[in-house]
Protein backbone atom coordinates (compact mmCIF):
# COMPACT_ATOMS: atom_id res chain seq x y z
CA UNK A 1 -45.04 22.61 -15.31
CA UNK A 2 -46.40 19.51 -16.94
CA UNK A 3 -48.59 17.11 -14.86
CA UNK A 4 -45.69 14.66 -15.18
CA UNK A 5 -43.45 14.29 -12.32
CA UNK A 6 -39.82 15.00 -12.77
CA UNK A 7 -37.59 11.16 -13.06
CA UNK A 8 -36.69 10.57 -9.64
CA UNK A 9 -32.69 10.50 -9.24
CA UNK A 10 -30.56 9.44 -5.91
CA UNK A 11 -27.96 11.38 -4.68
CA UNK A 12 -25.73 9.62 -2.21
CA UNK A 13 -23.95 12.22 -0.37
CA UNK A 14 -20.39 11.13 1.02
CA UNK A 15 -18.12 14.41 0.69
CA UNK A 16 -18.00 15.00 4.28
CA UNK A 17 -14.58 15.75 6.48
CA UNK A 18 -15.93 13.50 8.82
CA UNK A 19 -14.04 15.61 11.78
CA UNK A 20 -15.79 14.06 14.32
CA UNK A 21 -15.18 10.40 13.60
CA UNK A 22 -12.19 11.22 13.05
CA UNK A 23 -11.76 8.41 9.74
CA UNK A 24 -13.91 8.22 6.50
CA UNK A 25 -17.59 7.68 7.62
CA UNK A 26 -18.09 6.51 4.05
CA UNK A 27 -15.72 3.28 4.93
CA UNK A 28 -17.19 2.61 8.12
CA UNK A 29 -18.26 -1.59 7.96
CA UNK A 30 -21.73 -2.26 9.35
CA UNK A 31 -23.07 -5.84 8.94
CA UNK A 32 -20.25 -6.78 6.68
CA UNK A 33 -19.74 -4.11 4.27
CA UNK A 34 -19.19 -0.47 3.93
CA UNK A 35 -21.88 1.83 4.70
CA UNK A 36 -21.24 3.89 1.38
CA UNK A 37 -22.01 0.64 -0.73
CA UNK A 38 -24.98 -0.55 1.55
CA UNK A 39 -26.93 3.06 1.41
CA UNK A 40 -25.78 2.84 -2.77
CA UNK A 41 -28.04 -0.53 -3.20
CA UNK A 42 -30.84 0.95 -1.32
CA UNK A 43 -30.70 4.14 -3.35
CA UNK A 44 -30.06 2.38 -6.73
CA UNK A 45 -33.11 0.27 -6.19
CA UNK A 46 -35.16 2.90 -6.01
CA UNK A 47 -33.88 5.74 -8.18
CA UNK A 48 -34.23 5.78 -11.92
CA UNK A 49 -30.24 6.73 -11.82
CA UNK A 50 -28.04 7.19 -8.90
CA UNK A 51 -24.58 8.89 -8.12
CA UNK A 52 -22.07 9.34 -5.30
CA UNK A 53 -21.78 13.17 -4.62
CA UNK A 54 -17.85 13.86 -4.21
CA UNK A 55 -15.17 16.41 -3.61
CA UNK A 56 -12.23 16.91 -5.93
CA UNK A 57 -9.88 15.01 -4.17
CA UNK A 58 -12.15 11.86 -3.83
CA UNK A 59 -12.83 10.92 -6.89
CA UNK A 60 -10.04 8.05 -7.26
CA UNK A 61 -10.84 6.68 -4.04
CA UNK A 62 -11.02 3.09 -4.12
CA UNK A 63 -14.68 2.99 -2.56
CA UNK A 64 -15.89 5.80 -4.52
CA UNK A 65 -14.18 5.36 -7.97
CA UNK A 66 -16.37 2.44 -8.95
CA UNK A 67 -19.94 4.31 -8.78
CA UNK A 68 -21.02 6.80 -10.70
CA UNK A 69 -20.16 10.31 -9.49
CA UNK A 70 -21.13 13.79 -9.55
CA UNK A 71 -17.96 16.11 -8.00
CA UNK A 72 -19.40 19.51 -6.13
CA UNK A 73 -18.69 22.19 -8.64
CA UNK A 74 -19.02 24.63 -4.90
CA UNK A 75 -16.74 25.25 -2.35
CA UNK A 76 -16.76 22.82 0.15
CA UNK A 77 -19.57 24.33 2.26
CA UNK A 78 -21.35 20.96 3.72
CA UNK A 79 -24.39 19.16 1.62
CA UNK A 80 -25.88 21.82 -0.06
CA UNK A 81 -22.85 22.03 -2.07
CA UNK A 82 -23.41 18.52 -3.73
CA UNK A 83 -26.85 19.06 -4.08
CA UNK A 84 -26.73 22.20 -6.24
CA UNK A 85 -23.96 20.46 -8.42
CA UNK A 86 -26.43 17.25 -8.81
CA UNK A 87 -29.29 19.62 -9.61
CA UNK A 88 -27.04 21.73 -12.12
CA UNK A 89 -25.82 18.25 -13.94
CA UNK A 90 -29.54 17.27 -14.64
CA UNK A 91 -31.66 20.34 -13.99
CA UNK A 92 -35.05 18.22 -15.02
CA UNK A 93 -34.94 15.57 -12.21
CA UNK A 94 -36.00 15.51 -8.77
CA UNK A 95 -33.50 14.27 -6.56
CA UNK A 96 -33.46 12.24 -3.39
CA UNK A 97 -30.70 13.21 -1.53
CA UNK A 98 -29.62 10.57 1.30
CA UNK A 99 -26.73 10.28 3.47
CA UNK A 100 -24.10 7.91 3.66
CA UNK A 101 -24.14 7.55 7.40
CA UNK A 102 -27.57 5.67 8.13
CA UNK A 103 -27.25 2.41 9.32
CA UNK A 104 -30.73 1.85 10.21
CA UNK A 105 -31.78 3.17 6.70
CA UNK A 106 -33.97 0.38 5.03
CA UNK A 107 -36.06 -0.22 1.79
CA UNK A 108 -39.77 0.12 3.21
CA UNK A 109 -38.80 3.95 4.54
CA UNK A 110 -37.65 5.20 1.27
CA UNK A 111 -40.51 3.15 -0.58
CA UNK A 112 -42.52 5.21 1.90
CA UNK A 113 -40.63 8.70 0.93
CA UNK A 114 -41.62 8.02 -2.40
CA UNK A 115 -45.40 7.27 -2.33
CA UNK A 116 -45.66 10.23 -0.73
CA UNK A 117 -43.68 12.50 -2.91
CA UNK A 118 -45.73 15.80 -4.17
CA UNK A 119 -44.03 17.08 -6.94
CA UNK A 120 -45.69 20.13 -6.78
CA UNK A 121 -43.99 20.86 -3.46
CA UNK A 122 -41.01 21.91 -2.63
CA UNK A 123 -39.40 18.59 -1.52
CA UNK A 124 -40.91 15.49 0.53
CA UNK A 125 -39.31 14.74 3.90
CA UNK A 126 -39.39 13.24 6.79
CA UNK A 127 -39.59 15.39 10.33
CA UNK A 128 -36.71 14.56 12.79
CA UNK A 129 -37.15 12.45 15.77
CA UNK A 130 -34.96 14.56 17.68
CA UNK A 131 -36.57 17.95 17.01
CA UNK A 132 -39.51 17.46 14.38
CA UNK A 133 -37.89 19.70 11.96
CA UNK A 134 -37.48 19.11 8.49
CA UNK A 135 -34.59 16.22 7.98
CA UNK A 136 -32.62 17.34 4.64
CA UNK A 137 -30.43 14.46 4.27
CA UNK A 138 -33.14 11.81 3.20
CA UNK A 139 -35.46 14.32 1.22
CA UNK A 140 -36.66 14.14 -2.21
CA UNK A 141 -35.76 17.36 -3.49
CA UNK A 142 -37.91 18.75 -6.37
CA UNK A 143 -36.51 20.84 -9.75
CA UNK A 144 -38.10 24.11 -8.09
CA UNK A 145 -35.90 23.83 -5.40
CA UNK A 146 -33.24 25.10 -7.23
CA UNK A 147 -33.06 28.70 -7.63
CA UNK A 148 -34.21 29.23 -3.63
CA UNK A 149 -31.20 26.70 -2.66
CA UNK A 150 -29.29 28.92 -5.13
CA UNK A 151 -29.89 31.84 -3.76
CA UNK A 152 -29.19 31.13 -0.67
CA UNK A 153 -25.94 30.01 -1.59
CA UNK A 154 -25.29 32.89 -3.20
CA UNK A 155 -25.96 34.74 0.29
CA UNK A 156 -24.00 32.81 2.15
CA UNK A 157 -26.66 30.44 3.73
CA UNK A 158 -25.26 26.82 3.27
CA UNK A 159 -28.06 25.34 5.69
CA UNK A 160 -30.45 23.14 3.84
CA UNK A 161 -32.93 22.44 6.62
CA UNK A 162 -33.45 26.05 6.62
CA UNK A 163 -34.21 26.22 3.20
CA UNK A 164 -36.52 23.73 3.73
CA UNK A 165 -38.38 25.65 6.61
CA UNK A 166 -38.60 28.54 4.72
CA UNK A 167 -40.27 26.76 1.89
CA UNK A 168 -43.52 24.77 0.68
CA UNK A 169 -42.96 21.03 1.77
CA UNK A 170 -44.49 17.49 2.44
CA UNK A 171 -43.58 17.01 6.07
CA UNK A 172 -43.86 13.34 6.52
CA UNK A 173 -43.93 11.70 10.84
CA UNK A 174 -40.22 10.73 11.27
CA UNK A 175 -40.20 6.94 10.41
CA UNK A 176 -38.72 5.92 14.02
CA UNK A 177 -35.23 5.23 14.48
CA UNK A 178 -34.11 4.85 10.66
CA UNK A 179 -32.64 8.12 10.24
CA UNK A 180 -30.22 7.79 13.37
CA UNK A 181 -26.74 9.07 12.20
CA UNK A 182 -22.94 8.30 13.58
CA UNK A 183 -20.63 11.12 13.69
CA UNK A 184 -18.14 9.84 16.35
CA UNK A 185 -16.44 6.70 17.89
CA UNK A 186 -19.08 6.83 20.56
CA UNK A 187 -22.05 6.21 18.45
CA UNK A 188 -20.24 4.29 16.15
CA UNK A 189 -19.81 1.61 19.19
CA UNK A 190 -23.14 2.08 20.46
CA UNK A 191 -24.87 1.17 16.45
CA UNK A 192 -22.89 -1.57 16.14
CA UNK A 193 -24.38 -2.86 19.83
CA UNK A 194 -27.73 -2.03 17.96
CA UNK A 195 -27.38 -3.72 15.08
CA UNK A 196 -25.96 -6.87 16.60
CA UNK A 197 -29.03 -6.99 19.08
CA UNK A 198 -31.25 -7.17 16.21
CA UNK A 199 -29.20 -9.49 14.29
């Protein structure tokens, strides 16, 4: 490998069933807009291209249809699914995966991803706050990645974070409370109380 680092792309993740919420956490309005188009502008202003990872059936959706999208070529088996597709569609770049459903998500903690980025690694990521393991779902994700991810598809292990454990990475202090996540009603309620305290 070159001493060039592979182009940085995003990869905004927003296939999920969303079981728990119980509605599209895609749609979900925090400070005025939808979470899928707030976590797009972050990702766009930092990514030398960016695209929504979809299913099949979302591709006409009216939030969806107007960014530019990469559709899992996998079964439906969670994110590792989108991020094999993204990495098949442009095999050269390094990819920084996010999810849709971080409302506390801001520019200084992927600006802080990025200077730390080995490409000689792995991927860069940030620990949990919960358990200090290695968070998947705002990760830059390097071109070697591949074939291990692929692999373990191919064996029936669909678990990122795993993959990650398992492999040579830059594990970065969890940058506080940005990476919280909403997967039901409850939290939902309880981020919006959040983010209206520190309006």
């Amino acid at each position: 490998m070159s001493g060039t680092p592979a182009p940085l792309y995003g990869l905004l993740l927003s296939g999920g069933a969303s079981q728990r919420m119980r509605q599209d956490k895609a749609a979900l309005d925090y400070r005025g807009e939808p979470q899928l188009l707030r976590a797009w502008r972050l990702l766009q202003a930092v990514t030398e291209q960016a695209f929504v990872s979809v299913r099949e059936h979302q591709r006409g959706d009216a939030l969806r249809a107007t960014l530019p999208q990469i559709v899992d070529s996998y079964e439906a088996v969670g994110p590792v699914a989108g991020i094999l597709s993204a990495q098949e569609r442009h095999p050269d770049a390094a990819w920084l995966v996010l999810a849709c459903d971080l409302p506390l998500l801001d520019n200084d903690t992927l600006r802080g991803l990025i200077d730390a980025r080995d490409p000689q690694a792995f991927a860069t990521v940030f620990a949990s706050s919960h358990d200090g393991l290695p968070e998947p779902l705002c990760a830059i994700w390097e071109p070697r990645s591949h074939a291990l991810l692929r692999q373990r598809y191919e064996d029936g292990s669909f678990c990122p974070r795993k993959a990650l454990m398992q492999s040579n990475i830059v594990l970065l202090p969890a940058p506080g409370d940005a990476l919280d996540n909403v997967n039901t009603p409850e939290e939902r309620q309880a981020m919006q109380q959040r983010l209206e305290s520190l309006a």
